[in-house]
C-alpha atoms as a PDB file:
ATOM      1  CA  UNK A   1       0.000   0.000   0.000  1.00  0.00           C
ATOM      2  CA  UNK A   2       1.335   3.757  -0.636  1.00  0.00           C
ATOM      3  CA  UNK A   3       2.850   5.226   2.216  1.00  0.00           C
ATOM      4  CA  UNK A   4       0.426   8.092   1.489  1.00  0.00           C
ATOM      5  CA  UNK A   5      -2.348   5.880   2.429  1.00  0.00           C
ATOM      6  CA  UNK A   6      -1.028   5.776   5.718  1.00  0.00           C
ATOM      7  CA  UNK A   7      -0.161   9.437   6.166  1.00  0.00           C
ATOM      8  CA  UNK A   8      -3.844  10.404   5.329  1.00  0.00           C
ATOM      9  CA  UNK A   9      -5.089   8.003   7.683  1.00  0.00           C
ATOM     10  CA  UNK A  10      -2.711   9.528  10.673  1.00  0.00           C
ATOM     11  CA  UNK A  11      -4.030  12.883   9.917  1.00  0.00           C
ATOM     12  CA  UNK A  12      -7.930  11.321   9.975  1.00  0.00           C
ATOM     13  CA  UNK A  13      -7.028   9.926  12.692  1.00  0.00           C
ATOM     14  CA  UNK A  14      -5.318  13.109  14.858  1.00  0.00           C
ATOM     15  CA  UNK A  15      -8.018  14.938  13.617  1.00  0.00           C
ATOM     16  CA  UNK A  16     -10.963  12.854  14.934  1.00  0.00           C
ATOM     17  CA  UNK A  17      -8.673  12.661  18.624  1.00  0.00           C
ATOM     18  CA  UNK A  18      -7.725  10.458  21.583  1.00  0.00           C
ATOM     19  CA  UNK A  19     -10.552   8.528  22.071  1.00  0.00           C
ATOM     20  CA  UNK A  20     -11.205   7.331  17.954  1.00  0.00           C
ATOM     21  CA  UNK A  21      -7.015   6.408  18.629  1.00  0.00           C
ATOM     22  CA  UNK A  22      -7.390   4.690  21.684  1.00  0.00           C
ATOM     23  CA  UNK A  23      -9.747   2.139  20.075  1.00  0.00           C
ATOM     24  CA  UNK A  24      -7.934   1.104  17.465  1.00  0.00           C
ATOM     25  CA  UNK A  25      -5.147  -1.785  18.613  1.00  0.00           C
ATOM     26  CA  UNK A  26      -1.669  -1.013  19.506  1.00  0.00           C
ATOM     27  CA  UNK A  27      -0.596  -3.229  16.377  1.00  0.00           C
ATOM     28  CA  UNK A  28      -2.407  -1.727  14.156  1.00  0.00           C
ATOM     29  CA  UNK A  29      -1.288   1.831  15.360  1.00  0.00           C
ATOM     30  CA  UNK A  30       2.449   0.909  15.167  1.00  0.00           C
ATOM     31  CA  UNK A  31       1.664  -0.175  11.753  1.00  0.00           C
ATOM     32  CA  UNK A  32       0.537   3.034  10.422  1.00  0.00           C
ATOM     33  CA  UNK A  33       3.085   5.135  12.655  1.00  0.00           C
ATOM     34  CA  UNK A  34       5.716   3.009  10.681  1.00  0.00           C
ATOM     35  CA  UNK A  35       4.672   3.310   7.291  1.00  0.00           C
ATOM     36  CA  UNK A  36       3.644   7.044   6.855  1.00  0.00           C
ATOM     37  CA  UNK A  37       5.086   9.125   4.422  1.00  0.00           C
ATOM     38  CA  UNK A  38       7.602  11.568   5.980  1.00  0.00           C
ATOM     39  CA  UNK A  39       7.245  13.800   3.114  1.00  0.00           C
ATOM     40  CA  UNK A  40       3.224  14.318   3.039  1.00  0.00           C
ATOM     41  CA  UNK A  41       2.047  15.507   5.940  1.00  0.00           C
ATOM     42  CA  UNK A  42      -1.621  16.555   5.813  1.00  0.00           C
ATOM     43  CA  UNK A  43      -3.672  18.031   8.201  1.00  0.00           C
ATOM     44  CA  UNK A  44      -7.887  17.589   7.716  1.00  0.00           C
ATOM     45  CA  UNK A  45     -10.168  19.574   9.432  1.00  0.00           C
ATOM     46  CA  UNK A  46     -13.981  18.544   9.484  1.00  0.00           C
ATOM     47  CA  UNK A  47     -14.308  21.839   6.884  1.00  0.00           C
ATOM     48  CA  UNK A  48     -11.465  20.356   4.556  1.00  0.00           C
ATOM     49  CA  UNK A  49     -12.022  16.536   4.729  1.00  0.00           C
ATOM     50  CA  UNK A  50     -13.109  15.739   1.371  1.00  0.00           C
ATOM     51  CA  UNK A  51     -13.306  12.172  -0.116  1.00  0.00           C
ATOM     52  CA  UNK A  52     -13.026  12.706  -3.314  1.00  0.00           C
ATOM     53  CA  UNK A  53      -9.290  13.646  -2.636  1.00  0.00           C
ATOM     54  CA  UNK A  54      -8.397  11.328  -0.307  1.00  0.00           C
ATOM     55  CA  UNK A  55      -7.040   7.725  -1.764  1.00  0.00           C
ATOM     56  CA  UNK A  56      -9.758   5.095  -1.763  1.00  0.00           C
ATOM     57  CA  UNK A  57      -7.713   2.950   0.791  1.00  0.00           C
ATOM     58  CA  UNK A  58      -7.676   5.578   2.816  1.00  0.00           C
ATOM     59  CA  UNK A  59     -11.329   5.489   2.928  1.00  0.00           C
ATOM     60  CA  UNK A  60     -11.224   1.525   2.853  1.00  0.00           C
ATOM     61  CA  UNK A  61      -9.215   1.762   6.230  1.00  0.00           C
ATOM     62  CA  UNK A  62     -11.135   4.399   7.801  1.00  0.00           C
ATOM     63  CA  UNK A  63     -14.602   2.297   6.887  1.00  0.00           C
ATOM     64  CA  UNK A  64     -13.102  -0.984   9.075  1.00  0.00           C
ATOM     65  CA  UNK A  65     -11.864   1.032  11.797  1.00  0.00           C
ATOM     66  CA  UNK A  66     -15.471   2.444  11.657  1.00  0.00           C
ATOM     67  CA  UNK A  67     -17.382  -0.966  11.487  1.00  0.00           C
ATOM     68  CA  UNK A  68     -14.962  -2.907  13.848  1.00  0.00           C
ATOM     69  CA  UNK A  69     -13.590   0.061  16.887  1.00  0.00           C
ATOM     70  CA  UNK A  70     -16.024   2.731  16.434  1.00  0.00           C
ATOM     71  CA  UNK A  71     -19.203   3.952  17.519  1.00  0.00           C
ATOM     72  CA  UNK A  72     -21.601   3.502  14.285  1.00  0.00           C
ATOM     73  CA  UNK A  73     -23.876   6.653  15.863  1.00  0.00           C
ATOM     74  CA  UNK A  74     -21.218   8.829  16.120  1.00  0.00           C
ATOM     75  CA  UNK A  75     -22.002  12.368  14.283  1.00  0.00           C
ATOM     76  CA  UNK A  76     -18.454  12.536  13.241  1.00  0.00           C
ATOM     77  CA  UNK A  77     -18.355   9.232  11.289  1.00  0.00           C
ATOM     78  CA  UNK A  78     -21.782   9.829   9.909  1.00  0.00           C
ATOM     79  CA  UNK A  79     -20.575  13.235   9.174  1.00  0.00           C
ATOM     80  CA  UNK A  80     -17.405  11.521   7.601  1.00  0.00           C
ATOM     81  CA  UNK A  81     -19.480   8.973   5.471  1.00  0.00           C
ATOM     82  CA  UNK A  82     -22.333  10.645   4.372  1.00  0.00           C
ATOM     83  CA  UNK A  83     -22.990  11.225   0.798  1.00  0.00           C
ATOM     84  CA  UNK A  84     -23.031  15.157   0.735  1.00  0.00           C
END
């Protein structure tokens, strides 16, 4: 998977917080940790998230952290996955 995948996901990630982090395994943490892109760096705000320019495995992982750690009635995730 492109590096970039994971450095998108790190910046969903910090931007959602602690507590989406803390559900996720240690394992699978370290594994995105290790394999972000040094070089791409973004930072998404819930006014700049936009799928259409994030990579589809980006999405892909963010959609099975969402279905196995996180709260399905969240706002945020709805927020995240609606169709708008």
């Amino acid at each position: 998977m492109d590096n970039r995948v994971y450095s998108e996901v790190m910046a969903i990630l910090n931007m959602l917080g602690k507590e989406y982090i803390d559900l996720i395994p240690n394992e699978v943490m370290n594994t995105i940790k290790k394999n972000i892109d040094p070089n791409y760096q973004p930072i998404f705000t819930m006014d700049n998230l936009n799928k259409e320019d994030l990579d589809p495995n980006t999405i892909n992982l963010i959609e099975i952290f969402y279905k196995k750690y996180w709260d399905k009635d969240d706002e945020d995730m709805i927020y995240i996955f609606s169709e708008e």
